[in-house]
Protein backbone atom coordinates (compact mmCIF):
# COMPACT_ATOMS: atom_id res chain seq x y z
CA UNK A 1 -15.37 38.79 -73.25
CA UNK A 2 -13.75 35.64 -70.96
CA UNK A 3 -15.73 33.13 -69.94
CA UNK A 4 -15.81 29.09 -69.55
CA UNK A 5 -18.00 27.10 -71.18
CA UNK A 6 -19.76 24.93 -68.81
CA UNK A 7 -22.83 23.02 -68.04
CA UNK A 8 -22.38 21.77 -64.34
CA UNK A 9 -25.20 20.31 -62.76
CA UNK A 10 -28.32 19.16 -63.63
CA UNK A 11 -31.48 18.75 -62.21
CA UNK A 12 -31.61 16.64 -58.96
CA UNK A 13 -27.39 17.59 -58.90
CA UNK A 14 -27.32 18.29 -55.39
CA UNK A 15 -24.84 21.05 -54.18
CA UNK A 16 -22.82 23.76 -56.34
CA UNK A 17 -20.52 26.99 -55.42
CA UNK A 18 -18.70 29.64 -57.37
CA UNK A 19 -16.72 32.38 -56.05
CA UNK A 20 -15.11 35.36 -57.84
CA UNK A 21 -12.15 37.41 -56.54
CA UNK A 22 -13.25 40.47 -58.69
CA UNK A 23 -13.23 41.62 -62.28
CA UNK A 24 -10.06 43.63 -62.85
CA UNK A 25 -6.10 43.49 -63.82
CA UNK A 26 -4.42 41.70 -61.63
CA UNK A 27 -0.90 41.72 -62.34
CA UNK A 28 0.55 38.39 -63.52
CA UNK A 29 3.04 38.08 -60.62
CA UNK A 30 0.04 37.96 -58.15
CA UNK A 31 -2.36 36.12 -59.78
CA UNK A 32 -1.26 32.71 -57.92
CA UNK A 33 -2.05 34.02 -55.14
CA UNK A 34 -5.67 35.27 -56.50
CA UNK A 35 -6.40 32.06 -57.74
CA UNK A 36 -5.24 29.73 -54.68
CA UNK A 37 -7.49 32.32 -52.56
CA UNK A 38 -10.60 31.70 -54.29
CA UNK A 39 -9.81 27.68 -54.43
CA UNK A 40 -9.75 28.09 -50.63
CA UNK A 41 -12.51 29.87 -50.12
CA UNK A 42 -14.50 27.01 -51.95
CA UNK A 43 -12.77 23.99 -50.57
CA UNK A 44 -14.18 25.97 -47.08
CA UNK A 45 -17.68 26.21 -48.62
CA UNK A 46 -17.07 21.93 -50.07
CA UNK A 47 -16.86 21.20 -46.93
CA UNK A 48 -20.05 22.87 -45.59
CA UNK A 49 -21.98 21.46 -48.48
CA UNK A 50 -21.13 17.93 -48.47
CA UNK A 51 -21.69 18.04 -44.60
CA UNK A 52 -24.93 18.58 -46.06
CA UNK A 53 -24.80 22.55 -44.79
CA UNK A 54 -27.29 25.34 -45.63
CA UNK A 55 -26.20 27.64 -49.03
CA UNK A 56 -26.35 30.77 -46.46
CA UNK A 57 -23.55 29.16 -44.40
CA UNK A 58 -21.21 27.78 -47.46
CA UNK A 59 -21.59 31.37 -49.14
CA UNK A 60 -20.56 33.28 -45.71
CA UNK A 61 -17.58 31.35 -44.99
CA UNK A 62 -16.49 31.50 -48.35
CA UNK A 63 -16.61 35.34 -48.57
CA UNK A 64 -15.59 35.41 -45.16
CA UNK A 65 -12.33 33.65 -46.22
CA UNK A 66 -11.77 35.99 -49.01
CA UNK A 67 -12.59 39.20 -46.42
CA UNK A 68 -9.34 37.54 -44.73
CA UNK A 69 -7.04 37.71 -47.20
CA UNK A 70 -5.39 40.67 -48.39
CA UNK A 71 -4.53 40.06 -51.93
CA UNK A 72 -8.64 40.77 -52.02
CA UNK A 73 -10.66 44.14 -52.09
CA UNK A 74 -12.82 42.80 -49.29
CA UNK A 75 -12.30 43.52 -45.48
CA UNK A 76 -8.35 43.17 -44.95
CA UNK A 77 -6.60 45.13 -47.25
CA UNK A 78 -9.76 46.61 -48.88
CA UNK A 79 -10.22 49.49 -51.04
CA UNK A 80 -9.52 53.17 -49.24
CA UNK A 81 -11.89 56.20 -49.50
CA UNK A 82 -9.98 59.56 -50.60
CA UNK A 83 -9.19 60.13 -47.07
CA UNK A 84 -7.48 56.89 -46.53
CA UNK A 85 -10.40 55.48 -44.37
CA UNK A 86 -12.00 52.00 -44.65
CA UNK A 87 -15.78 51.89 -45.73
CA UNK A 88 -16.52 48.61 -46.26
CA UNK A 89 -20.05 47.15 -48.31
CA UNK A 90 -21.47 43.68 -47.72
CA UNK A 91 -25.16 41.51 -48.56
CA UNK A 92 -25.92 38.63 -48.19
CA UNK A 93 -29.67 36.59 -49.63
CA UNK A 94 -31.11 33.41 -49.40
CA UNK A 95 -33.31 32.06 -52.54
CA UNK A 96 -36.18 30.71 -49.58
CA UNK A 97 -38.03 33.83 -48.92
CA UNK A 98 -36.02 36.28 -50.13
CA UNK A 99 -34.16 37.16 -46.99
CA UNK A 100 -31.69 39.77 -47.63
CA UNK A 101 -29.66 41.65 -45.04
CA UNK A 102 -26.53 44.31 -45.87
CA UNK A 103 -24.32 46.69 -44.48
CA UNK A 104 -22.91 49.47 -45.84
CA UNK A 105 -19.79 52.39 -45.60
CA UNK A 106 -19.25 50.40 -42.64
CA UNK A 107 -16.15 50.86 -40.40
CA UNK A 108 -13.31 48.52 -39.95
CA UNK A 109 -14.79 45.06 -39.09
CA UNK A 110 -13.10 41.94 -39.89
CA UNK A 111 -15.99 40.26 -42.24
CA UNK A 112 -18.35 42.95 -42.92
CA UNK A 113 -20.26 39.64 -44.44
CA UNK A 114 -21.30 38.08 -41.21
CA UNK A 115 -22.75 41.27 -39.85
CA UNK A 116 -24.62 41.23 -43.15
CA UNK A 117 -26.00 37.81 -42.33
CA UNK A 118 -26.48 39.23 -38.82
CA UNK A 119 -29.33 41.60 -40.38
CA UNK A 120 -30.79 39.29 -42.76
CA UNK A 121 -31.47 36.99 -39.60
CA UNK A 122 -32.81 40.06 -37.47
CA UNK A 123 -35.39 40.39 -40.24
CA UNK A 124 -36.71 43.81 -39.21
CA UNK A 125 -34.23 45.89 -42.16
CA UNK A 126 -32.39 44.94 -44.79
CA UNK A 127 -29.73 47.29 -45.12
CA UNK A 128 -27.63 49.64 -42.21
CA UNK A 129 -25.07 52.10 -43.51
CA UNK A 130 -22.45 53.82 -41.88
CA UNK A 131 -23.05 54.83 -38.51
CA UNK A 132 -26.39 52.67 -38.14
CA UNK A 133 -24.02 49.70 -39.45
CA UNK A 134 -21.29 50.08 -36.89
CA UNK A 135 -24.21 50.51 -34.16
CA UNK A 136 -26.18 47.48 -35.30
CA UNK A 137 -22.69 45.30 -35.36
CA UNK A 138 -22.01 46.54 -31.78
CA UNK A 139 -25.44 45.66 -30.69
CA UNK A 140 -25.30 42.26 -32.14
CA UNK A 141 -21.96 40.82 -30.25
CA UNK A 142 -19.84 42.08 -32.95
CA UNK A 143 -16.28 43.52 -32.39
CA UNK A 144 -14.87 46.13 -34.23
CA UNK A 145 -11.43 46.21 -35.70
CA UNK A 146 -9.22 49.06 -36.57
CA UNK A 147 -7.70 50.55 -39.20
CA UNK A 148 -4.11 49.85 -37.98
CA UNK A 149 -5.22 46.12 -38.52
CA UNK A 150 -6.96 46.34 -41.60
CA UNK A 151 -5.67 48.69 -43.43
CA UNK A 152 -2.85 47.19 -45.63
CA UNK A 153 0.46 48.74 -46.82
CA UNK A 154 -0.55 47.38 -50.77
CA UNK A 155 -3.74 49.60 -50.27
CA UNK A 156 -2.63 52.78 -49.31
CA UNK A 157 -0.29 52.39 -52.36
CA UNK A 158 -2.94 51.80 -54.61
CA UNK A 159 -4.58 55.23 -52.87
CA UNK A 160 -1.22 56.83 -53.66
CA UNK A 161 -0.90 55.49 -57.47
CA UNK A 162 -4.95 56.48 -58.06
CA UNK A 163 -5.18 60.06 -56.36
CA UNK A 164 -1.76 61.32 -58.58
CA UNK A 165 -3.12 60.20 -61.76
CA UNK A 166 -0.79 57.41 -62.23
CA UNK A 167 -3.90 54.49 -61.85
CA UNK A 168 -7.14 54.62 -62.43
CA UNK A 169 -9.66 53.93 -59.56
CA UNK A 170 -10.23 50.11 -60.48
CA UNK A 171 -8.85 47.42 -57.89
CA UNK A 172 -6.72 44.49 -59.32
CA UNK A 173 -7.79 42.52 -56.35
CA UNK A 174 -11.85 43.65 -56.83
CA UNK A 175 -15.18 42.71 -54.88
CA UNK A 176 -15.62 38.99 -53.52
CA UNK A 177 -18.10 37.10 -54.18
CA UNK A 178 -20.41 33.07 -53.89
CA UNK A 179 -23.21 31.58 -55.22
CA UNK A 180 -24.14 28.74 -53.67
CA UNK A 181 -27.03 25.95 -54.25
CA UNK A 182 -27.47 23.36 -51.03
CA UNK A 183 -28.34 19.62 -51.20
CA UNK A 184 -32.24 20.74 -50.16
CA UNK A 185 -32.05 23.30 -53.30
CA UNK A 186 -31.64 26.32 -51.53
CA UNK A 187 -29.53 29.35 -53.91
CA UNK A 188 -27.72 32.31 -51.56
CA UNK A 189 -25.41 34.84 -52.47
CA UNK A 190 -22.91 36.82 -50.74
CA UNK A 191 -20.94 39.70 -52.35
CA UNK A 192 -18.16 41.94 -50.11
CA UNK A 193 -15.97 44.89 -51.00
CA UNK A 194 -14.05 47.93 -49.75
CA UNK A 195 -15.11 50.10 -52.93
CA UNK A 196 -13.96 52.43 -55.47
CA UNK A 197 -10.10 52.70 -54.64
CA UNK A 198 -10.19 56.75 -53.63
CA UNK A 199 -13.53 57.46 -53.85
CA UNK A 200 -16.00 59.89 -51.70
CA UNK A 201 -16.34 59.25 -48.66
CA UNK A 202 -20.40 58.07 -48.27
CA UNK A 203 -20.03 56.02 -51.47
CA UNK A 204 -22.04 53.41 -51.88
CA UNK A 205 -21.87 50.95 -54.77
CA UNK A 206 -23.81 47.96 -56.04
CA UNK A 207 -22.34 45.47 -53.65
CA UNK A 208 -24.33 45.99 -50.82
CA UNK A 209 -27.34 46.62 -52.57
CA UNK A 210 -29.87 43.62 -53.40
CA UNK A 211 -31.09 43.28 -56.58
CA UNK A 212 -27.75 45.21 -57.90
CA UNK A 213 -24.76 43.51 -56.95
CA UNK A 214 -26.65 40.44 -54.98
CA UNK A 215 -29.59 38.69 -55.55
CA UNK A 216 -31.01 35.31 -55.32
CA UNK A 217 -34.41 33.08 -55.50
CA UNK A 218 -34.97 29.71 -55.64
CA UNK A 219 -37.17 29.48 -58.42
CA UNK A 220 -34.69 30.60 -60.27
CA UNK A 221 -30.72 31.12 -58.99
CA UNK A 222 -28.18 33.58 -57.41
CA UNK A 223 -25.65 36.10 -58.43
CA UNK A 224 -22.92 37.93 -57.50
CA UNK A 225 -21.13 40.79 -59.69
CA UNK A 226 -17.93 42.83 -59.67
CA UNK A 227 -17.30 45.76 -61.55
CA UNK A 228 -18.59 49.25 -62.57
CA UNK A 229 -20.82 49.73 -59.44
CA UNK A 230 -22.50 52.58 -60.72
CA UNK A 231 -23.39 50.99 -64.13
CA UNK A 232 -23.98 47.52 -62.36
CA UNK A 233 -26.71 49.56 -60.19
CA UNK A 234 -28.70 51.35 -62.76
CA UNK A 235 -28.86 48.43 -64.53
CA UNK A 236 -30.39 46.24 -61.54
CA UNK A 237 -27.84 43.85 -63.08
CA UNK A 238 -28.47 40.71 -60.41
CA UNK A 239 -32.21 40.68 -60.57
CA UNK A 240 -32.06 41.12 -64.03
CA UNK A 241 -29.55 38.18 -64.68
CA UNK A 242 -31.41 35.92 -62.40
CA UNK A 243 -34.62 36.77 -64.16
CA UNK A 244 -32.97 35.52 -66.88
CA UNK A 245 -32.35 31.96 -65.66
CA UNK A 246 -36.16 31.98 -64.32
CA UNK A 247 -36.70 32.53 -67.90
CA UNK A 248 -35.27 29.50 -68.89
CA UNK A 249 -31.66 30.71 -69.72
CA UNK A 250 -28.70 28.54 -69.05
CA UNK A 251 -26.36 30.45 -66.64
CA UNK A 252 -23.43 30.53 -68.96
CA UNK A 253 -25.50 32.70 -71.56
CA UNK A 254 -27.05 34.96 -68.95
CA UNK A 255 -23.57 35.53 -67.27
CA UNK A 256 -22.17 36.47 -71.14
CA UNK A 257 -25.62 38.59 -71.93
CA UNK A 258 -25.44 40.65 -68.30
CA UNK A 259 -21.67 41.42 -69.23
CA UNK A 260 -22.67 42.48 -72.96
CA UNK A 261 -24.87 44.77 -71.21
CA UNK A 262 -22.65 46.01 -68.99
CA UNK A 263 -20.56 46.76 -72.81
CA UNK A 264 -22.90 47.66 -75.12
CA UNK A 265 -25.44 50.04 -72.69
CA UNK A 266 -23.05 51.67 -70.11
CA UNK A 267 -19.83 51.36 -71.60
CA UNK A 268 -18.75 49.97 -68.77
CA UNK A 269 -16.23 47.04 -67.06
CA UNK A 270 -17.11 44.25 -65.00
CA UNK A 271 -17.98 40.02 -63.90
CA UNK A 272 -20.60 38.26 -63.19
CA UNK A 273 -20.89 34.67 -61.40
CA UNK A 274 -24.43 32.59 -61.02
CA UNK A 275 -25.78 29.70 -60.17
CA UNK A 276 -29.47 28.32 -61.24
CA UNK A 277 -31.91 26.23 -59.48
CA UNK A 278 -30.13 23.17 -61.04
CA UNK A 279 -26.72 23.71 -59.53
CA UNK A 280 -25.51 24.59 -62.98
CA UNK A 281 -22.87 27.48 -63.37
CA UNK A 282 -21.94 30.69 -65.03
CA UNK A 283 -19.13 32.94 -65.33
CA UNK A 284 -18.04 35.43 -67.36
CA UNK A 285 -16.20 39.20 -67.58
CA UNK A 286 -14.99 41.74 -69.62
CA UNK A 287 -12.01 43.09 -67.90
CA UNK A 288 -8.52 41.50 -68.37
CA UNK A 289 -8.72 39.15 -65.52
CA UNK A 290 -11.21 38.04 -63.13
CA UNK A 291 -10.46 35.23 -60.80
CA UNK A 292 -12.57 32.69 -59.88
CA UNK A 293 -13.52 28.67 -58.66
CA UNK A 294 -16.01 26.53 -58.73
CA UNK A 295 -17.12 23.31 -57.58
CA UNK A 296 -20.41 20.73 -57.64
CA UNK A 297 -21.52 17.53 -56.62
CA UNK A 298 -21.92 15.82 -60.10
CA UNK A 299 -18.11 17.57 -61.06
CA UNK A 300 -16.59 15.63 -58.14
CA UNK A 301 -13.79 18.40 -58.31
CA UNK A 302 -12.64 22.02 -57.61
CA UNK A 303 -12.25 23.98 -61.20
CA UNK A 304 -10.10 27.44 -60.60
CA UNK A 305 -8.64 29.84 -62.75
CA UNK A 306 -8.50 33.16 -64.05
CA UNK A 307 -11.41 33.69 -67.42
């Protein structure tokens, strides 16, 4: 299955963070890369925390770090529809009162995340999609990029490799991901991707979608997942992992449990990140690789790898 045996935190801990790169294959001459881009994207997020920031910020600037770099399947250089054309899925929650926001089959914007923080903050929806997306982002100060920016040579490859047969659909880079728990106890999550490599265009998967590929509550913890977003989705896979830990489940158990069910019901591949009301941390997958760090007050240190 993959996954590290941990029990980070404890009650009273103070701040924690984990951040996926996706559930996938990435091949073994890129995985450096993988793994130093997660390890950023939490030293970003440390440094939030131990300011004494809010979970929502540490969790946006981490993803937003990870939209920014290509190696990712997350803004820049993210996943192409089967017409070559960036749709790009974000959501972002906060544990509090359940304040959600999401975009998604969005155009080409550089962090599809903060747009999705942008709606959580309006308050009136929770999710735009397409059209309504790229409106909303223009109506809220935010600039659109193009295609010719954002679109990378790696990913119209991948399009290539995937519509002649020769790869399947899955993204060695994957959907990004945080989990974050603050100093005041406060859980968010923030999940970003460009997709299916090749798929319809109107697709939406569990990424953007709260309860599916992002959820989080403070009596209980946050979530992210990568994967399957079809079998992720009919499985309400975030809610139901983070019911888990309000259950009483230690995150490392729930993380291994949501990915048996992603096995053993759907048949299907994927990774799954949390964080409980404690600060303590789970991970876990069942594809070859996912990438990953993690960090917390009581660890003292940034942990990073590839489970």
């Amino acid at each position: 299955m993959g996954a590290i045996e941990t029990s980070w935190g404890h009650a009273g801990a103070g701040w924690a963070i984990a951040v996926h790169g996706g559930a996938g294959a990435v091949p073994f001459e890129r995985r450096e890369d993988h793994v130093a881009g997660c390890r950023r994207a939490v030293e970003i997020a440390v440094e939030i925390l131990r300011g004494r920031g809010s979970a929502l910020d540490a969790a946006q600037a981490a993803v937003e770090s990870l939209e920014d770099n290509p190696a990712f399947n997350a803004g820049t250089g993210g996943s192409l529809n089967r017409d070559g054309r960036l749709e790009l899925d974000a959501s972002i929650m906060e544990g509090t009162n359940l304040a959600a926001g999401a975009v998604c089959a969005l155009p080409p914007y550089a962090h599809p995340i903060a747009i999705a923080r942008a709606v959580l903050h309006e308050g009136r929806h929770v999710l735009y999609a397409a059209a309504g997306a790229d409106a909303f982002a223009r109506e809220h100060g935010f600039s659109p990029s193009s295609e010719a920016t954002m679109v990378t040579e790696a990913a119209r490859l991948q399009l290539s490799e995937v519509t002649s047969g020769r790869a399947s659909a899955g993204w060695a880079g994957g959907t990004v991901g945080a989990v974050v728990r603050d100093v005041y106890g406060v859980v968010a999550a923030a999940t970003s991707t460009g997709g299916t490599m090749g798929k319809d265009p109107g697709r939406v998967g569990d990424s953007p979608l709260i309860g599916a590929g992002t959820y989080a509550d403070n009596a209980a913890g946050a979530c992210s997942n990568t994967g399957n977003g079809e079998a992720v989705i009919k499985l309400a896979l975030a809610k139901t992992a983070t019911d888990w830990l309000r259950d009483g489940m230690l995150p490392q158990a729930a993380a291994e449990m949501a990915v048996s069910q992603l096995s053993e019901r759907m048949g299907a591949k994927g990774g799954i990140i949390l964080v409980d009301y404690e600060g303590r941390i789970g991970i876990a997958r069942n594809t070859e690789t996912m990438t990953w760090a993690a960090a917390s007050e009581s660890l003292e240190r940034i942990v990073f790898g590839i489970v």
